[in-house]
C-alpha atoms as a PDB file:
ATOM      1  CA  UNK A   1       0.000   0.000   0.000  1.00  0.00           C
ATOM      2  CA  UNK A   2       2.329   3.024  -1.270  1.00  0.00           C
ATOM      3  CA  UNK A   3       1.261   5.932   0.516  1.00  0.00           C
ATOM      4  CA  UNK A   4       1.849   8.760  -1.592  1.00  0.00           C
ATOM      5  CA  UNK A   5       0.657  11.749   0.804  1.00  0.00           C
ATOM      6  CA  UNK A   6      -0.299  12.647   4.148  1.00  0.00           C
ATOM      7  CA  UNK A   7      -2.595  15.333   5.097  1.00  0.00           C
ATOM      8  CA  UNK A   8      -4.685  16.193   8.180  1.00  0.00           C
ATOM      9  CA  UNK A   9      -4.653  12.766   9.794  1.00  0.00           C
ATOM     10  CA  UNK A  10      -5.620  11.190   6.389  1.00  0.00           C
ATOM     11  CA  UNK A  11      -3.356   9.289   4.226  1.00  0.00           C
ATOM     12  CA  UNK A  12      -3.989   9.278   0.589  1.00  0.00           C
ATOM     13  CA  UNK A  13      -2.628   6.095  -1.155  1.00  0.00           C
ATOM     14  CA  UNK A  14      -3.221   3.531  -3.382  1.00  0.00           C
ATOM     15  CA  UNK A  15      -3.263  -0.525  -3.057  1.00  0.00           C
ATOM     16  CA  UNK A  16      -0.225  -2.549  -4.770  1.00  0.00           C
ATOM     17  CA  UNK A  17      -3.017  -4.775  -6.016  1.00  0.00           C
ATOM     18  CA  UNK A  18      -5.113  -2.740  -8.086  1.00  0.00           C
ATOM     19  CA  UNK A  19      -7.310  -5.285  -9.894  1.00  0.00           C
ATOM     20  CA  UNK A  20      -6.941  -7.072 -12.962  1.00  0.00           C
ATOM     21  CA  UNK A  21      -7.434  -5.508 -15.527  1.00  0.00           C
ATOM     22  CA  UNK A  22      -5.963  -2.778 -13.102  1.00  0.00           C
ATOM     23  CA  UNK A  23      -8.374   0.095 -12.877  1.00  0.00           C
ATOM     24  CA  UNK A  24      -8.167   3.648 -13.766  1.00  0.00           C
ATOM     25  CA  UNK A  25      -5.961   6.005 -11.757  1.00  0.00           C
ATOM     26  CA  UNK A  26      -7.172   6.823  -8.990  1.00  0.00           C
ATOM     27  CA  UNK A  27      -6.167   6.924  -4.823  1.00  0.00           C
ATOM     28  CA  UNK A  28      -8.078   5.774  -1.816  1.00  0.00           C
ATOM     29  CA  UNK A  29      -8.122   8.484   1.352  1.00  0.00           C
ATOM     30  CA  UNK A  30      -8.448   6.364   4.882  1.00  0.00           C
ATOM     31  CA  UNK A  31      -8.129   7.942   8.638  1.00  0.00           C
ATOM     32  CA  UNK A  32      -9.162   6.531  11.478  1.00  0.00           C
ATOM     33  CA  UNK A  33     -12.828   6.733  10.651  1.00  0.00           C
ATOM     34  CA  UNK A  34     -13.451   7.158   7.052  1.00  0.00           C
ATOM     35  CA  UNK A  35     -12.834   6.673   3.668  1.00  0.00           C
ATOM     36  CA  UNK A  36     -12.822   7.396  -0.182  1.00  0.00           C
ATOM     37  CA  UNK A  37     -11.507   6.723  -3.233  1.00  0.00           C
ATOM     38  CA  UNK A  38     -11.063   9.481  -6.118  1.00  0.00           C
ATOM     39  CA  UNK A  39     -10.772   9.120  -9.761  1.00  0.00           C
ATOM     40  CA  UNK A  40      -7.997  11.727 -10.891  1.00  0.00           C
ATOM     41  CA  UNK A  41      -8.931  11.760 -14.485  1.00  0.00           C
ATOM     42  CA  UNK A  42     -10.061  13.434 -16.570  1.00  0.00           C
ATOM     43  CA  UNK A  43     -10.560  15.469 -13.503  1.00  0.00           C
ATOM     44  CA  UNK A  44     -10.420  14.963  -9.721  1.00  0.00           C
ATOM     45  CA  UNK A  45     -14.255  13.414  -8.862  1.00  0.00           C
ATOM     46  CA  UNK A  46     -15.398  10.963  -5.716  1.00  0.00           C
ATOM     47  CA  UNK A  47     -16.084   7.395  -6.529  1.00  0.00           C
ATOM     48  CA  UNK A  48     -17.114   6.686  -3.228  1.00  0.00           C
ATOM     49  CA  UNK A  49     -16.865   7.763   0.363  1.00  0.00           C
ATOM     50  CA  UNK A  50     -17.890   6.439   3.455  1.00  0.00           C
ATOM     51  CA  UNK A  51     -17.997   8.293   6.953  1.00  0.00           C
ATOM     52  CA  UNK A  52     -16.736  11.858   5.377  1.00  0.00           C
ATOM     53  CA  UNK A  53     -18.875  14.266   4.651  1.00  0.00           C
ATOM     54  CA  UNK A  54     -19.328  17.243   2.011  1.00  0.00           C
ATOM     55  CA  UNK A  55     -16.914  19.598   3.337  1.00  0.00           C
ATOM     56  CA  UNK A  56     -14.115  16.940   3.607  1.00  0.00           C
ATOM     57  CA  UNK A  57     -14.732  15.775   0.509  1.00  0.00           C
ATOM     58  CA  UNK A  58     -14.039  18.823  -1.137  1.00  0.00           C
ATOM     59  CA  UNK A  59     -11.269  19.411   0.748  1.00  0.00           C
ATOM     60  CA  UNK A  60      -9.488  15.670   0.268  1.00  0.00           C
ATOM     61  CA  UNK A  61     -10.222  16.964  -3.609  1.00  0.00           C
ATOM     62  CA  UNK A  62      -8.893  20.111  -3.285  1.00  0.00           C
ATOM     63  CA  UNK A  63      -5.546  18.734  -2.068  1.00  0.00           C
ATOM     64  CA  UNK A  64      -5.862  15.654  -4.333  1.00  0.00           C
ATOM     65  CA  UNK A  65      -5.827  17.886  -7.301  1.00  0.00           C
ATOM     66  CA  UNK A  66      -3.130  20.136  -6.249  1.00  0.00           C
ATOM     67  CA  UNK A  67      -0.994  17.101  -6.252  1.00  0.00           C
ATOM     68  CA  UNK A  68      -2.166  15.126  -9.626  1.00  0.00           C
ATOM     69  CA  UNK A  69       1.440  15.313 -10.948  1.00  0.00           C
ATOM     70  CA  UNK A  70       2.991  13.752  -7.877  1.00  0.00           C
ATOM     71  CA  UNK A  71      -0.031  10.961  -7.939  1.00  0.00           C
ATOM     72  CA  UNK A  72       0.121  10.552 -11.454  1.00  0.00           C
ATOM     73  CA  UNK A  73       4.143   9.856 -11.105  1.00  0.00           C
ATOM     74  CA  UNK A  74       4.137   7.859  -8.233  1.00  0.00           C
ATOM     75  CA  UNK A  75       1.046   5.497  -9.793  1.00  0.00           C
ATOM     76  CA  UNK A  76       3.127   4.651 -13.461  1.00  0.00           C
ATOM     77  CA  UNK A  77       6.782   4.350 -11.190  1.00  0.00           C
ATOM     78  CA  UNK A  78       4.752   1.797  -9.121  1.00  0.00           C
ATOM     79  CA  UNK A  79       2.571  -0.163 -11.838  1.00  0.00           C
ATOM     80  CA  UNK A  80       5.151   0.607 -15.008  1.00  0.00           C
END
């Protein structure tokens, strides 16, 4: 499970096992009590989400977006 980021108690990652066929790119966001996963193209949208709600979504894809390079890297160094 490469985590790429950490922000606010949430880490933003994706898992080395990403289906087969392996899906789109996209990260999963997990603290403590919650979770998502976001799609990061063609633009940063939820998939799904459990325990956050609207304001912490936006934020988690706020920050996800600001990062898309660095996500986008570290998801084709991992998966080739």
């Amino acid at each position: 499970m490469p985590v790429i980021l950490r922000y606010k108690g949430y880490k933003i990652f994706f898992f080395s096992n990403e289906g087969d066929p392996r899906e789109p790119l996209h990260v999963h966001v997990r603290n403590a009590d919650a979770s998502a996963k976001f799609w990061i193209l063609p633009q940063v949208g939820v998939a799904e989400s459990y325990g956050l709600n609207s304001q912490e979504l936006n934020e988690l894809a706020e920050v996800i977006g600001d990062n898309t390079q660095l996500i986008e890297r570290a998801w084709h160094e991992f998966f080739g």
